[in-house]
C-alpha atoms as a PDB file:
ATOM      1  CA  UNK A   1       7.068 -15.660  59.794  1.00  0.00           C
ATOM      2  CA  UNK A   2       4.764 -14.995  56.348  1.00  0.00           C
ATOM      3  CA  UNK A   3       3.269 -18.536  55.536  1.00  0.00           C
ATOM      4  CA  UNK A   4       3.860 -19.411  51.525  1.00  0.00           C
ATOM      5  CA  UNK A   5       0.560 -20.530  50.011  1.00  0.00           C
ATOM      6  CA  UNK A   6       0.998 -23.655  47.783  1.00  0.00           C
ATOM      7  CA  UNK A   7       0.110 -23.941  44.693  1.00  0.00           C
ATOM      8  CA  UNK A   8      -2.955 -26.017  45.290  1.00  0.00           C
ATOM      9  CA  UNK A   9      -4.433 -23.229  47.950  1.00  0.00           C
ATOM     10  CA  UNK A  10      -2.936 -20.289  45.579  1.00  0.00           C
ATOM     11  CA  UNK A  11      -5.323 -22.162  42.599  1.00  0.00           C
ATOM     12  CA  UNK A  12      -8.655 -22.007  44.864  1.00  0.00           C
ATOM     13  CA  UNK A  13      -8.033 -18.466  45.693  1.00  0.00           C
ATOM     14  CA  UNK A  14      -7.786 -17.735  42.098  1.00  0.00           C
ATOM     15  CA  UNK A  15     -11.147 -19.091  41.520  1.00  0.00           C
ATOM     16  CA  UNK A  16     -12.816 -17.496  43.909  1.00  0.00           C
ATOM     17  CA  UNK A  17     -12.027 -14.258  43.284  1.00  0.00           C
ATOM     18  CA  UNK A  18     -12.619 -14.852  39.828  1.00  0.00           C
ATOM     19  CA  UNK A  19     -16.530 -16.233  40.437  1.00  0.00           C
ATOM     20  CA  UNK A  20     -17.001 -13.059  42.538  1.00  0.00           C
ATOM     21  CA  UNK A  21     -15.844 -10.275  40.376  1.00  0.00           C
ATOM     22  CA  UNK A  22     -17.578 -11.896  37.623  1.00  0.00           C
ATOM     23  CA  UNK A  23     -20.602 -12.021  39.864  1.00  0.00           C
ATOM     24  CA  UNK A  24     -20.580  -8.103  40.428  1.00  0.00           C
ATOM     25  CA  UNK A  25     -20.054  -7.822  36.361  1.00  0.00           C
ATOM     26  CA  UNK A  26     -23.162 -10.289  35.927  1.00  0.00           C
ATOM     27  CA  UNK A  27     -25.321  -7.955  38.447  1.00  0.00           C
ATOM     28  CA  UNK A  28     -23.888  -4.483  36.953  1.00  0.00           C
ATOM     29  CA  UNK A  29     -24.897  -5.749  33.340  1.00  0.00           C
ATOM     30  CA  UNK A  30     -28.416  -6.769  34.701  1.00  0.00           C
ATOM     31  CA  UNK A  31     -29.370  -3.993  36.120  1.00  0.00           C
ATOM     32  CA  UNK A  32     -28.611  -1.844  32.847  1.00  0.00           C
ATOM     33  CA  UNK A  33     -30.020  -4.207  30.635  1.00  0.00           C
ATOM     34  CA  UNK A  34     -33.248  -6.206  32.098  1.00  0.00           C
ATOM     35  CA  UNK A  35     -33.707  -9.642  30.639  1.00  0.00           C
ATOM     36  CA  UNK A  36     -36.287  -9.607  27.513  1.00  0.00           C
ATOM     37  CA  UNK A  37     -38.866 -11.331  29.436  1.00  0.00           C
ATOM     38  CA  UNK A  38     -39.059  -8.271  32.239  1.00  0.00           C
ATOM     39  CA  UNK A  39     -39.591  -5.579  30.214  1.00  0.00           C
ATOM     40  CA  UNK A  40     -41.949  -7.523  28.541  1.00  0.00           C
ATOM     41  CA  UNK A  41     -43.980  -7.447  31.716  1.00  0.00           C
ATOM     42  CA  UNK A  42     -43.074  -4.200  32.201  1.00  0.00           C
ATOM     43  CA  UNK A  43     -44.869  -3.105  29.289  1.00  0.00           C
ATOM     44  CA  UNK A  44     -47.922  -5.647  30.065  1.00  0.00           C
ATOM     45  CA  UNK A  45     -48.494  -4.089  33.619  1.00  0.00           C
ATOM     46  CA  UNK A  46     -48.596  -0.281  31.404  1.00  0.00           C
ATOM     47  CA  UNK A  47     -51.869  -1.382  30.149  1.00  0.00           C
ATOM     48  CA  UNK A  48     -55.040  -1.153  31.153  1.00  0.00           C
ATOM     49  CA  UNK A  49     -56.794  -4.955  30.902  1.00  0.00           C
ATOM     50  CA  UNK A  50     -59.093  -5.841  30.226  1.00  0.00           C
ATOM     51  CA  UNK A  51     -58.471  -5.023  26.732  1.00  0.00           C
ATOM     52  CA  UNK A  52     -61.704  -4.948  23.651  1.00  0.00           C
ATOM     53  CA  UNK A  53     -60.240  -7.328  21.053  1.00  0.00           C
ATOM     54  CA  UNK A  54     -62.856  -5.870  18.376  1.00  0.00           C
ATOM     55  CA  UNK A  55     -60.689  -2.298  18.381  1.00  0.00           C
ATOM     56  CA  UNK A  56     -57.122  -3.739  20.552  1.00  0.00           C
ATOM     57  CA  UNK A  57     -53.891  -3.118  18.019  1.00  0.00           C
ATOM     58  CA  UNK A  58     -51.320  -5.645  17.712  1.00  0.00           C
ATOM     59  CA  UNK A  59     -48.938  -3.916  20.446  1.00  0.00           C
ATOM     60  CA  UNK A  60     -51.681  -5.078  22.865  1.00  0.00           C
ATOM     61  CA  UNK A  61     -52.543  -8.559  21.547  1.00  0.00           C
ATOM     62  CA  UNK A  62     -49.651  -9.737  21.939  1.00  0.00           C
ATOM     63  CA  UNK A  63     -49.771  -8.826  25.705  1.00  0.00           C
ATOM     64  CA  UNK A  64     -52.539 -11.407  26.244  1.00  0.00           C
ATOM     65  CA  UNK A  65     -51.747 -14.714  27.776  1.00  0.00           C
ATOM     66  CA  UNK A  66     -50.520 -17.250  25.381  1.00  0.00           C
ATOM     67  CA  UNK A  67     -50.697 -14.450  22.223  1.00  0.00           C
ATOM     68  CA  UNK A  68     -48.036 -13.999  20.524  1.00  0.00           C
ATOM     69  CA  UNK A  69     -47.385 -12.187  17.004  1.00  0.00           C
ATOM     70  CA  UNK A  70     -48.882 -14.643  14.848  1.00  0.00           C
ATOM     71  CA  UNK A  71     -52.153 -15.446  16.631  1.00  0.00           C
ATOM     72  CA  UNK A  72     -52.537 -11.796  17.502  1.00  0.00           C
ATOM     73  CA  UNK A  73     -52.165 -10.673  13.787  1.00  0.00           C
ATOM     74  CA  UNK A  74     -54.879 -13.830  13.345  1.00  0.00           C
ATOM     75  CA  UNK A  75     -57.156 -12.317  15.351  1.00  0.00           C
ATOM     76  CA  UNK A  76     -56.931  -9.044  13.580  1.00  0.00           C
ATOM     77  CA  UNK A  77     -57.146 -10.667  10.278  1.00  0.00           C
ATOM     78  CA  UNK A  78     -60.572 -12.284  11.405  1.00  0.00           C
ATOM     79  CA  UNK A  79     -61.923  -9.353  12.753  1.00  0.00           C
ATOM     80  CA  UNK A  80     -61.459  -7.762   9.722  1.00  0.00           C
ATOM     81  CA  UNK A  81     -62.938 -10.635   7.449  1.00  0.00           C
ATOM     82  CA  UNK A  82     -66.050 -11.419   9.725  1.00  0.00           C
ATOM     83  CA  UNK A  83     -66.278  -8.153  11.438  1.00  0.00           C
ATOM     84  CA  UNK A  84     -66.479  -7.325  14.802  1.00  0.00           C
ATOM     85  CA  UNK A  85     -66.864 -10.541  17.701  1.00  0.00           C
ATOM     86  CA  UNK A  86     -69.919 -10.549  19.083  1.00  0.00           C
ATOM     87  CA  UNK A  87     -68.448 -12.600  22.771  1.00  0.00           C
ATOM     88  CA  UNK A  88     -65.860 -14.542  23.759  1.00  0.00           C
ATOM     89  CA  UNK A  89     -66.068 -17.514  22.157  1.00  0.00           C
ATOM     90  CA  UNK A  90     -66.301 -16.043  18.377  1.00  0.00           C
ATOM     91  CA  UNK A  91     -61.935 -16.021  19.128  1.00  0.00           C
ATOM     92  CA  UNK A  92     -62.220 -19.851  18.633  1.00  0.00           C
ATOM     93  CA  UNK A  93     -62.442 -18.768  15.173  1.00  0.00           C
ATOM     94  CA  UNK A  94     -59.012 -17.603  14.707  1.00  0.00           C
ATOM     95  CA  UNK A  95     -56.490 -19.598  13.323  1.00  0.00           C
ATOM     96  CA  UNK A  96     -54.417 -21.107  16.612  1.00  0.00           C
ATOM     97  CA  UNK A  97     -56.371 -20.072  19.292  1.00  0.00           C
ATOM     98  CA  UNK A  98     -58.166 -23.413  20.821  1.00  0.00           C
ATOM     99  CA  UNK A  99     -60.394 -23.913  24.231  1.00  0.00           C
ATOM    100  CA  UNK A 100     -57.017 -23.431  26.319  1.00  0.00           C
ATOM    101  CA  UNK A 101     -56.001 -20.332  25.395  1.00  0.00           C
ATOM    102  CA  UNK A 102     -59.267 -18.966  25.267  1.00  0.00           C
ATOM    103  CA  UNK A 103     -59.574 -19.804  28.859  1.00  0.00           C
ATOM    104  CA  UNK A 104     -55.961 -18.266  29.497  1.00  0.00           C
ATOM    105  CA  UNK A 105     -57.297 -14.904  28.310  1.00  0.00           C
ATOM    106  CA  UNK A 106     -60.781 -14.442  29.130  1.00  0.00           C
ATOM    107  CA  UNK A 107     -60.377 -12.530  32.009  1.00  0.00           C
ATOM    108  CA  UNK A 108     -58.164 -10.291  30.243  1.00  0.00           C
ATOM    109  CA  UNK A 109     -60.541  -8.657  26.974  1.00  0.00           C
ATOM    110  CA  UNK A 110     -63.748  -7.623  26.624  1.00  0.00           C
ATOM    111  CA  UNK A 111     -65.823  -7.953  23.499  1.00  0.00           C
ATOM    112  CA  UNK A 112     -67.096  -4.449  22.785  1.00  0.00           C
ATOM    113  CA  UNK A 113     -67.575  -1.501  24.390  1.00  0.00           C
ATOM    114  CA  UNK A 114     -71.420  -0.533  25.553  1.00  0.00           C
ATOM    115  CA  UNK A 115     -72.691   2.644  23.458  1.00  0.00           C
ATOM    116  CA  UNK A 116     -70.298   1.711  20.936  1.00  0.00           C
ATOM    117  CA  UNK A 117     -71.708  -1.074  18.927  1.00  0.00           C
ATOM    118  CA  UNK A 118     -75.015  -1.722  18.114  1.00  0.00           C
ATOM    119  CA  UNK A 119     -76.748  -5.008  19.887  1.00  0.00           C
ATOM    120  CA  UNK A 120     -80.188  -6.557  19.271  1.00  0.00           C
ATOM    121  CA  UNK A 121     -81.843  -4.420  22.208  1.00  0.00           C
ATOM    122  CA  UNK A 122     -81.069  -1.148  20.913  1.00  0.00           C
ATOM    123  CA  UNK A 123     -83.807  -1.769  18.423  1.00  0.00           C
ATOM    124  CA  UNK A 124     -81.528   0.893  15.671  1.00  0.00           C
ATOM    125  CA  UNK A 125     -82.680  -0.126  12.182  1.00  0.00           C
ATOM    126  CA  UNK A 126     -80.541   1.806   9.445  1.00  0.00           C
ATOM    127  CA  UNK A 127     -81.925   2.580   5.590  1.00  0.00           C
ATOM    128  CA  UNK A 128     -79.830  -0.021   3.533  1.00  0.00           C
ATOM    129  CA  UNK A 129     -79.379   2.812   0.985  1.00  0.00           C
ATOM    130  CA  UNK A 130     -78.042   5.706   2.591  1.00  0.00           C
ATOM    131  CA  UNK A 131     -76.574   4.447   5.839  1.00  0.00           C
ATOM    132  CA  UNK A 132     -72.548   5.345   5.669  1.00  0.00           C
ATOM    133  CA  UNK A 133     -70.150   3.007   5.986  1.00  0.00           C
ATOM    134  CA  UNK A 134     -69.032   4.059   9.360  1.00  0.00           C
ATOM    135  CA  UNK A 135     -72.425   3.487  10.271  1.00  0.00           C
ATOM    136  CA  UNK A 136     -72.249  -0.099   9.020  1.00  0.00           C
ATOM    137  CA  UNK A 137     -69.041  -0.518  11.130  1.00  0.00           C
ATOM    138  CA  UNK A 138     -71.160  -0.138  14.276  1.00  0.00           C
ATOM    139  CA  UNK A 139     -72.878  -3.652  13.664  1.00  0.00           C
ATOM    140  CA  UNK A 140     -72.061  -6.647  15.149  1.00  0.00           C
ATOM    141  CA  UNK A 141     -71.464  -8.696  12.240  1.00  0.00           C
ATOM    142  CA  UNK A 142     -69.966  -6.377   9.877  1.00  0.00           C
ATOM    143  CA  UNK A 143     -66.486  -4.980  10.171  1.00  0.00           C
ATOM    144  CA  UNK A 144     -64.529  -2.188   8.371  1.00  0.00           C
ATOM    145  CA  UNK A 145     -63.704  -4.497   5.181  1.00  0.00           C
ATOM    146  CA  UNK A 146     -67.816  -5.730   4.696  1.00  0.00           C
ATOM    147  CA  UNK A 147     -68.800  -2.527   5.368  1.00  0.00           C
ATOM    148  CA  UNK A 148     -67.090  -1.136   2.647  1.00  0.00           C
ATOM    149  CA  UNK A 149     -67.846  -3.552   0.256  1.00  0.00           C
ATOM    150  CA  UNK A 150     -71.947  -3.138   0.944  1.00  0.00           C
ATOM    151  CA  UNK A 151     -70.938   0.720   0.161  1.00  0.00           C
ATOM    152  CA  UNK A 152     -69.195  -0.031  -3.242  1.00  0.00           C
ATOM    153  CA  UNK A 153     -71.605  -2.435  -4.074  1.00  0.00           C
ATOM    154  CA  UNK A 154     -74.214   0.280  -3.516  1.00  0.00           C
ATOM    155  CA  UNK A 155     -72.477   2.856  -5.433  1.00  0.00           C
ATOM    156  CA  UNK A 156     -71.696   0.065  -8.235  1.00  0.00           C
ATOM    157  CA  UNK A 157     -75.019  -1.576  -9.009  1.00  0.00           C
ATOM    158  CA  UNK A 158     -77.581   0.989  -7.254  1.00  0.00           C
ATOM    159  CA  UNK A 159     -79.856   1.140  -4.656  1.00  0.00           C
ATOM    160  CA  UNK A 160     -80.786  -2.551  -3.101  1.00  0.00           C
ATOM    161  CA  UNK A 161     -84.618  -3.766  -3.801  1.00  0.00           C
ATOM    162  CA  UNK A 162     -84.162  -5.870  -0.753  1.00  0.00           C
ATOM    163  CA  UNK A 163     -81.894  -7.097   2.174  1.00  0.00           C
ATOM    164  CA  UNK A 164     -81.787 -10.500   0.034  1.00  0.00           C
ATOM    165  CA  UNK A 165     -79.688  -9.146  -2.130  1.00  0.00           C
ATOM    166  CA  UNK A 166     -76.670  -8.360   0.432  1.00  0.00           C
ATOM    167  CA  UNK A 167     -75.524 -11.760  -0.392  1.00  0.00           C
ATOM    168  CA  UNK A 168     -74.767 -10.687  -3.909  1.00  0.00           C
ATOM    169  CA  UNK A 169     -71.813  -8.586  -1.946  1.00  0.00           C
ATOM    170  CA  UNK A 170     -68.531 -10.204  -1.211  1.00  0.00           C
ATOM    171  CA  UNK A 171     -68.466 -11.916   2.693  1.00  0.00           C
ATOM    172  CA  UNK A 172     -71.787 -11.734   3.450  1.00  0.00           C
ATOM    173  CA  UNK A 173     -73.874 -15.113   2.804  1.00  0.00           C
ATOM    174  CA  UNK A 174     -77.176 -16.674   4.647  1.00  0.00           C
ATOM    175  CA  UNK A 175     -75.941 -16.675   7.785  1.00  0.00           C
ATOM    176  CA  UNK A 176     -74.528 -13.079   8.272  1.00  0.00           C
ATOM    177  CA  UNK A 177     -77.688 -11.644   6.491  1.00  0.00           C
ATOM    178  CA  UNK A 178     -79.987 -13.346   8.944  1.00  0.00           C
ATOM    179  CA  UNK A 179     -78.186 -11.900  11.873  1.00  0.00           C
ATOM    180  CA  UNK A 180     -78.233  -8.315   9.889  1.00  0.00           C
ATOM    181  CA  UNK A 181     -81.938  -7.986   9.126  1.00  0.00           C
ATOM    182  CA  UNK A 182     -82.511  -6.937  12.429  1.00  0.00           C
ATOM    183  CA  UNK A 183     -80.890  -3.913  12.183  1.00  0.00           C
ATOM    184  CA  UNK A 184     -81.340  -2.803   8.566  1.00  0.00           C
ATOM    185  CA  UNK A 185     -84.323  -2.226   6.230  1.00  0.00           C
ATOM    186  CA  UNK A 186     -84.796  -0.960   2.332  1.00  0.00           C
ATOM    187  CA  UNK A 187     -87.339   1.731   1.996  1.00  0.00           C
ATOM    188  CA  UNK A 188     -87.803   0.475  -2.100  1.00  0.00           C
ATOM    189  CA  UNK A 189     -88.401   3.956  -2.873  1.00  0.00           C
ATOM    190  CA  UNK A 190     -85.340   4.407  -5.463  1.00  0.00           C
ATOM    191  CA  UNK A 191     -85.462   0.718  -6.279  1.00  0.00           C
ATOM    192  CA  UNK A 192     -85.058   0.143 -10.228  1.00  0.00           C
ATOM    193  CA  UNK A 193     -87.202  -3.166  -9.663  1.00  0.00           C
ATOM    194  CA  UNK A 194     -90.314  -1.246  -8.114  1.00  0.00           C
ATOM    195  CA  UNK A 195     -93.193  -1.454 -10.017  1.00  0.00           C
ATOM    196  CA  UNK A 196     -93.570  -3.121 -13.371  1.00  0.00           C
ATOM    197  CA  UNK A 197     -89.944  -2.570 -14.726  1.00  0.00           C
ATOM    198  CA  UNK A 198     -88.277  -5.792 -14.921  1.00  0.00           C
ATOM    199  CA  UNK A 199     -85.276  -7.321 -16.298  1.00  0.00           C
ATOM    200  CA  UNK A 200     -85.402  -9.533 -19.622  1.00  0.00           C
ATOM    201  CA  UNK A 201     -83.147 -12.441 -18.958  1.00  0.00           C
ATOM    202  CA  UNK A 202     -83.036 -12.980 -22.782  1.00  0.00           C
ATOM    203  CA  UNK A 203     -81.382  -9.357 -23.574  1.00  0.00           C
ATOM    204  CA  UNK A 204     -79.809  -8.364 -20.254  1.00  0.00           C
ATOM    205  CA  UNK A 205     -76.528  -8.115 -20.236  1.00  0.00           C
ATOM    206  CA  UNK A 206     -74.095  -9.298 -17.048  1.00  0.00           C
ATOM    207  CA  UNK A 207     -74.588  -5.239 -15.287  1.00  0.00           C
ATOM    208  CA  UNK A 208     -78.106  -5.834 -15.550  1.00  0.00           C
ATOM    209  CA  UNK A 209     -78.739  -9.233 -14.429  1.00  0.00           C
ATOM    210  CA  UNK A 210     -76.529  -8.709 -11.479  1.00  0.00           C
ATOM    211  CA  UNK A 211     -79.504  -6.453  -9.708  1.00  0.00           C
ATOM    212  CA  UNK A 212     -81.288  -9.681  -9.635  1.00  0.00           C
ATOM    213  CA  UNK A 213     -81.651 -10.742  -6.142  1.00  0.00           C
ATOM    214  CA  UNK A 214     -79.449 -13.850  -5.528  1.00  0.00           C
ATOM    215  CA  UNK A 215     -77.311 -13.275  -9.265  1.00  0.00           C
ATOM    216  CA  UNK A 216     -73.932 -12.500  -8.577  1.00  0.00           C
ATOM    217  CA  UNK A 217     -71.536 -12.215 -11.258  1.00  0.00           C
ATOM    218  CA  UNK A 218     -70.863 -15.930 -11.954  1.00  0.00           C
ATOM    219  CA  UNK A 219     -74.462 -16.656 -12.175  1.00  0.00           C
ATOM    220  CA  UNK A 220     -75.280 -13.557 -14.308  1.00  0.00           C
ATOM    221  CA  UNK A 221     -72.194 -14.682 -16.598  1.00  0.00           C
ATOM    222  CA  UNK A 222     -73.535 -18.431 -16.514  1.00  0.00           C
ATOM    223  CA  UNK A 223     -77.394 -17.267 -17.525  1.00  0.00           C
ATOM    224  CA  UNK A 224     -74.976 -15.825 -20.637  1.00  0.00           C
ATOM    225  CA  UNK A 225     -73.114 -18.660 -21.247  1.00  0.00           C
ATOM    226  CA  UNK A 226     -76.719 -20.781 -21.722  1.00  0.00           C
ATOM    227  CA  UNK A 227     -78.597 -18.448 -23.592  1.00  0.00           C
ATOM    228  CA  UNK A 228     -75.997 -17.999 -26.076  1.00  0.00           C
ATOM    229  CA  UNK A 229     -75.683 -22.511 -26.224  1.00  0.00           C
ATOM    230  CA  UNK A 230     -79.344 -23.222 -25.846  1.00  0.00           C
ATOM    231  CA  UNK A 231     -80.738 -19.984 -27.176  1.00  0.00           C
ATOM    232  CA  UNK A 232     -83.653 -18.011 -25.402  1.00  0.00           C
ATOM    233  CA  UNK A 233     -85.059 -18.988 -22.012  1.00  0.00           C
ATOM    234  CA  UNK A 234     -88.720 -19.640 -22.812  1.00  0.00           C
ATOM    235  CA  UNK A 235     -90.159 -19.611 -19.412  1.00  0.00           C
ATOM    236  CA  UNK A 236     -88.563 -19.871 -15.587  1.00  0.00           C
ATOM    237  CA  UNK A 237     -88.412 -23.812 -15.792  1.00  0.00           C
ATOM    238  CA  UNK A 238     -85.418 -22.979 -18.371  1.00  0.00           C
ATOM    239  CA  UNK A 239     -83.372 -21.042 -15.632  1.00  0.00           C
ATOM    240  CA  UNK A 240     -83.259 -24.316 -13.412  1.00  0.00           C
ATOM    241  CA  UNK A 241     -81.034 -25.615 -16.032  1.00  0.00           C
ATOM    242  CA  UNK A 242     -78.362 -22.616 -15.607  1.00  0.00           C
ATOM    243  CA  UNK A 243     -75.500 -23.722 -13.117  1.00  0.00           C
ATOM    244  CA  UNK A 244     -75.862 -22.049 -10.421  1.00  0.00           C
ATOM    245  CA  UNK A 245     -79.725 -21.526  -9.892  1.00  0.00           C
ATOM    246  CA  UNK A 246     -81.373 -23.241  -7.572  1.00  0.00           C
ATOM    247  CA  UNK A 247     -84.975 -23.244  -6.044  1.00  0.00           C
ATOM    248  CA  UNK A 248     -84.683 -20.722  -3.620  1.00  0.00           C
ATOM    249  CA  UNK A 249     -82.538 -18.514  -5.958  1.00  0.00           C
ATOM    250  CA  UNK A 250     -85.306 -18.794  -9.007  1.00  0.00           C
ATOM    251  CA  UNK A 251     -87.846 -18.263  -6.294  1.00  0.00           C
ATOM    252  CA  UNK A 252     -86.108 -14.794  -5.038  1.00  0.00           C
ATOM    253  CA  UNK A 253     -85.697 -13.307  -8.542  1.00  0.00           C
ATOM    254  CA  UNK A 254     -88.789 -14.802  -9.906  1.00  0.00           C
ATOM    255  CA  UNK A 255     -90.824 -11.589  -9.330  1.00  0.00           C
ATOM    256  CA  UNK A 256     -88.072  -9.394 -11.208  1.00  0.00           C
ATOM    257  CA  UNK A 257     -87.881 -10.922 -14.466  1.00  0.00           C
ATOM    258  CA  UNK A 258     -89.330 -11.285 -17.739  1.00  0.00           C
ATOM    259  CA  UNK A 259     -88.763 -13.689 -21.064  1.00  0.00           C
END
């Protein structure tokens, strides 16, 4: 005799033949699609780590521990403002990367390759005035953006007297030129300030008195300004007064000017 089910033990039946077909539906679906998050490391274990963060695009920073899109295109922003990083630590730099995350991805970059940038111990100097700007690139401290500007600067104002006056050129102040000076030298040869020719601070105009070594544009356009207030400078004592000249900067120009 067939047993009738009740409606109670028809109801439980139900469900679980419902949780298991939607089980094999969940599973199907799954294996066509894998979560986000899996081919994610799918794509992470397709590269080769460690990874140089001075030449990595921002397909591969974002692999890195704790990088996502915005810190990665951070570091590539700072690379290209500061130039290349000379170690590890230089990432402490960039904007949202802190002692933690550093530590989450050091074992997963390099700084560098070996042959490809120039370090302290190769003992390569490079003529100020004719060295390209891909040949600029290949110093720690200057990247693809300061190299370019050096170049244009160059091309702009002429050759360079001295290494001093790199900090005329946007990016590059004390602290980069001292670390630069090991690898680059002026030869003076074509300099427009060798021998007696000088600049008269009293007629120059701003092209001019930018060649000065330390005189940028605002200070060439503020020695302007106070000659045409105060009239003529009579002697370098005057130039103290001009905002924007200091000791050190009337000391570095003192040699290259006349009244």
């Amino acid at each position: 005799m067939r047993k009738k089910f009740s409606v109670r033990e028809l109801q439980v039946v139900g469900v679980l033949l419902f949780t298991v077909l939607l089980g094999l539906v969940v599973s199907s679906v799954s294996r066509k699609n894998p979560p986000a998050e899996t081919a994610f490391e799918q794509e992470r274990q397709s590269v080769v780590f460690p990874i140089d963060v001075n030449r990595a695009g921002l397909d591969e920073l974002v692999l890195l521990p704790g990088i996502g899109p915005v810190k990665a295109e951070a570091i590539i922003r700072e690379r290209e403002r500061t130039g290349a990083f000379s170690r590890a630590d230089d990432l402490l730099r960039v904007s949202g990367i802190g002692e933690k995350t550093l530590e989450s991805i050091v074992e997963f970059i390099v700084v560098g390759e070996p042959g490809e940038v120039f370090s302290v111990d190769d003992e390569i100097l490079f003529d100020l005035n004719t060295v390209s700007a891909e040949g600029l690139e290949k110093i720690r401290g200057i990247g693809p953006v300061k190299a370019a500007s050096i170049v244009e600067f160059r091309e702009k104002n002429g050759p360079f007297c001295c290494l001093e006056m790199l900090t005329q050129v946007s990016g590059i102040g004390e602290t980069t030129l001292s670390s630069l000076k090991v690898f680059l030298y002026v030869s003076g040869d074509e300099c427009v300030h060798s021998g007696t020719l000088k600049v008269n601070v009293n007629r120059a105009d701003e092209n001019e008195l930018i060649k000065l070594t330390g005189v940028g544009p605002v200070i060439a356009a503020a020695i302007i300004e106070h000659r045409n207030l105060h009239g003529p400078f009579r002697d370098e004592n005057d130039l103290i007064n001009v905002r924007g000249i200091g000791e050190r900067t009337l000391e570095n120009m003192i040699d290259m000017i006349e009244f």
